[in-house]
Protein backbone atom coordinates (compact mmCIF):
# COMPACT_ATOMS: atom_id res chain seq x y z
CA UNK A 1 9.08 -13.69 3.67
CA UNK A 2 11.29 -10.55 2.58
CA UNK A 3 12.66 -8.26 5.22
CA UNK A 4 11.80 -4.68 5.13
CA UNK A 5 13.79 -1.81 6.58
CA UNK A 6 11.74 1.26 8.47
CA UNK A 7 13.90 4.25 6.87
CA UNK A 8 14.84 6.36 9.52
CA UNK A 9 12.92 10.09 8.32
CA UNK A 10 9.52 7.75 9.09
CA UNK A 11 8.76 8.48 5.71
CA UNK A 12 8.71 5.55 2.58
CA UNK A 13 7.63 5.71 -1.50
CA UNK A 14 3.77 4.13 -1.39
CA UNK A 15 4.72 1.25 -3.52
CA UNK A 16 0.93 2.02 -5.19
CA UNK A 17 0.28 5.29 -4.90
CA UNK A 18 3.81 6.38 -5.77
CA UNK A 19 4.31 9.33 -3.57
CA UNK A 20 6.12 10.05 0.15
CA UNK A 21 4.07 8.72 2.72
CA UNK A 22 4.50 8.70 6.86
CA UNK A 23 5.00 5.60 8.37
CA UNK A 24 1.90 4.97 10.60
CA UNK A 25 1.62 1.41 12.43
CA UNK A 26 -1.50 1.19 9.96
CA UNK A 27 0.23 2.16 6.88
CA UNK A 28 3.16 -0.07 7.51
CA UNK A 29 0.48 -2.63 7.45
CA UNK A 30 -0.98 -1.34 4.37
CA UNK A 31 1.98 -1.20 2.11
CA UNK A 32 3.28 -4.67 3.43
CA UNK A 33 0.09 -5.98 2.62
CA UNK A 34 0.31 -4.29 -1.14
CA UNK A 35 3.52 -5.48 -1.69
CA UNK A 36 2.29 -9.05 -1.12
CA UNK A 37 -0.72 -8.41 -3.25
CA UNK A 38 1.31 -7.59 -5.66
CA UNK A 39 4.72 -9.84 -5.65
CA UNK A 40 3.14 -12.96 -4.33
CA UNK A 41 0.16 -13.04 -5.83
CA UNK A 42 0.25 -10.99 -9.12
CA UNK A 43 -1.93 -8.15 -8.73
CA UNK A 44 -1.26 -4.92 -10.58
CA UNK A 45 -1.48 -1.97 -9.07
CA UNK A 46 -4.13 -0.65 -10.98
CA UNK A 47 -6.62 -2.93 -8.92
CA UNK A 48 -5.32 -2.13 -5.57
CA UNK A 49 -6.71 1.24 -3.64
CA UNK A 50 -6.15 2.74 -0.81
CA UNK A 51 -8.49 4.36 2.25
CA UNK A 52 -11.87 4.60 -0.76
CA UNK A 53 -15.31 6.07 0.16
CA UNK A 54 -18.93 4.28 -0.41
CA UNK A 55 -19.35 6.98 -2.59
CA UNK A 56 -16.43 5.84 -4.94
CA UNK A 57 -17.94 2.08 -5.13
CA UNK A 58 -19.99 1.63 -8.17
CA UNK A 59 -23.09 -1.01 -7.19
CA UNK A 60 -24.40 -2.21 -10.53
C-alpha cells in the first residue's frame, strides 16, 4: 500500500476532478479510494464521480 502525505495548507489536487480541494476526513477517504480505483484496478477517470444526484442517474 503507498504512503500518502497530508500537505500541510489542508488543501490537495482531486486526483479526478483536477482542481484544489480541502482535506475533509471524508474526502481523504474519497480520493484514497480513487486513487486505488484507478492504480490498482485500472479505472479511468472518466468512470469515476464524485458526490452525484438521483437526478444525474440515467435509469433505462
Amino acid at each position: 500500500m503507498p504512503t500518502f502525505l497530508i500537505p500541510n495548507s489542508g488543501y490537495i489536487t482531486c486526483i479526478v476532478r483536477k482542481k484544489d480541494i480541502q482535506l475533509k476526513p471524508e474526502e481523504i477517504v474519497r480520493q484514497l479510494y480513487a486513487a486505488r480505483l484507478i492504480n490498482q484496478y485500472g479505472y479511468t477517470k472518466k468512470r469515476i464521480k464524485f458526490e452525484l444526484t438521483m437526478q444525474n442517474l440515467a435509469l433505462h
